[in-house]
Protein backbone atom coordinates (compact mmCIF):
# COMPACT_ATOMS: atom_id res chain seq x y z
CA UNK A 1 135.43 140.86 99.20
CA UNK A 2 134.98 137.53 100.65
CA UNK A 3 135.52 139.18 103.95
CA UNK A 4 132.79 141.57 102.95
CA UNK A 5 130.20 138.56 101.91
CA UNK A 6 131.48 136.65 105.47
CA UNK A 7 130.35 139.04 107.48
CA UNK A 8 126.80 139.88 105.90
CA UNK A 9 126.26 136.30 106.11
CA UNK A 10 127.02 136.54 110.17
CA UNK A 11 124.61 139.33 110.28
CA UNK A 12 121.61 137.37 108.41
CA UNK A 13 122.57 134.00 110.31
CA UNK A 14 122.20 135.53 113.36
CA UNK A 15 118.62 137.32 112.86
CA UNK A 16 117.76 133.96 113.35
CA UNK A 17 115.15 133.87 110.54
CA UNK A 18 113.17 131.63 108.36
CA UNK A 19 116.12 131.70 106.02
CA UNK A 20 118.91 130.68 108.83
CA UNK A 21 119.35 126.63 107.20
CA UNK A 22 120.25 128.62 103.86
CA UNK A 23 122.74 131.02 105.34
CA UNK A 24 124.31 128.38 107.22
CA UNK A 25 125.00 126.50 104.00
CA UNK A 26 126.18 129.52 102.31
CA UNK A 27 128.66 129.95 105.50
CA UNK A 28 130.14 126.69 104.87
CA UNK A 29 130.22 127.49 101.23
CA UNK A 30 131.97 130.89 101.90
CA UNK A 31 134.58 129.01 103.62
CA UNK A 32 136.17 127.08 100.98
CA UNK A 33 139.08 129.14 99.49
CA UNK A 34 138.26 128.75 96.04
CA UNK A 35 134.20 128.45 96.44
CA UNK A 36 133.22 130.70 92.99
CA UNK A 37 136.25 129.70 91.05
CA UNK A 38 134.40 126.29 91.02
CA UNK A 39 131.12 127.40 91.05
CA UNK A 40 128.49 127.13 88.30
CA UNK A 41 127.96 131.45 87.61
CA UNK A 42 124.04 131.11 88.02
CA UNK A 43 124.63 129.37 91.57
CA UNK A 44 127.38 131.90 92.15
CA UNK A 45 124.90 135.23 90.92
CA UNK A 46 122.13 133.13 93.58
CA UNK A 47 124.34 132.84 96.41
CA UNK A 48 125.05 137.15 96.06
CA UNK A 49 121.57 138.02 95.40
CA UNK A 50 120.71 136.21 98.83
CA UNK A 51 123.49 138.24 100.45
CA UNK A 52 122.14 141.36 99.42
CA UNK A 53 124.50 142.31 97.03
CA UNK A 54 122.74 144.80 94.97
CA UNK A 55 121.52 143.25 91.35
CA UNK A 56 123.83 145.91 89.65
CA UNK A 57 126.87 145.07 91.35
CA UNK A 58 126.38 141.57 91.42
CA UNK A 59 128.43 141.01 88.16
CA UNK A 60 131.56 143.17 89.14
CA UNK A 61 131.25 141.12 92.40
CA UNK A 62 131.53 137.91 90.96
CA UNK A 63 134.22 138.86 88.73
CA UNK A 64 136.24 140.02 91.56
CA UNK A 65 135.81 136.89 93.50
CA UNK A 66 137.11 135.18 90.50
CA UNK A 67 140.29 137.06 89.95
CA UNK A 68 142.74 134.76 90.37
CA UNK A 69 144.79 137.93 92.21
CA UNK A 70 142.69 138.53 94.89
């Protein structure tokens, strides 16, 4: 899934955009192995929303991010 988010954030980083600071950050953020695991779940649900993750798969997202098996 990570994989998944990575690569949407690519896509909006590179249209170059108003928005291109806050994908950058969410790049870096992306990057860090265990990013969500120790991320506060309102920042977390933020940080999807902005990826485009639709609003009724944001929760099952999350949760997978925070298995501990993937």
């Amino acid at each position: 899934m990570i994989d998944k988010l990575n690569e949407v954030c690519d896509k909006l980083i590179s249209l170059n955009n108003s928005d291109y600071e806050k994908f950058v950050v969410i790049k870096k953020i992306l990057n860090k192995a265990d990013a969500f695991i120790n991320m506060d779940i309102e920042y977390a649900y933020s940080i999807l929303r902005d990826l485009e993750v639709p609003e009724e798969d944001i929760k099952n997202v999350y949760l997978e991010l925070i298995d501990p098996c993937n």
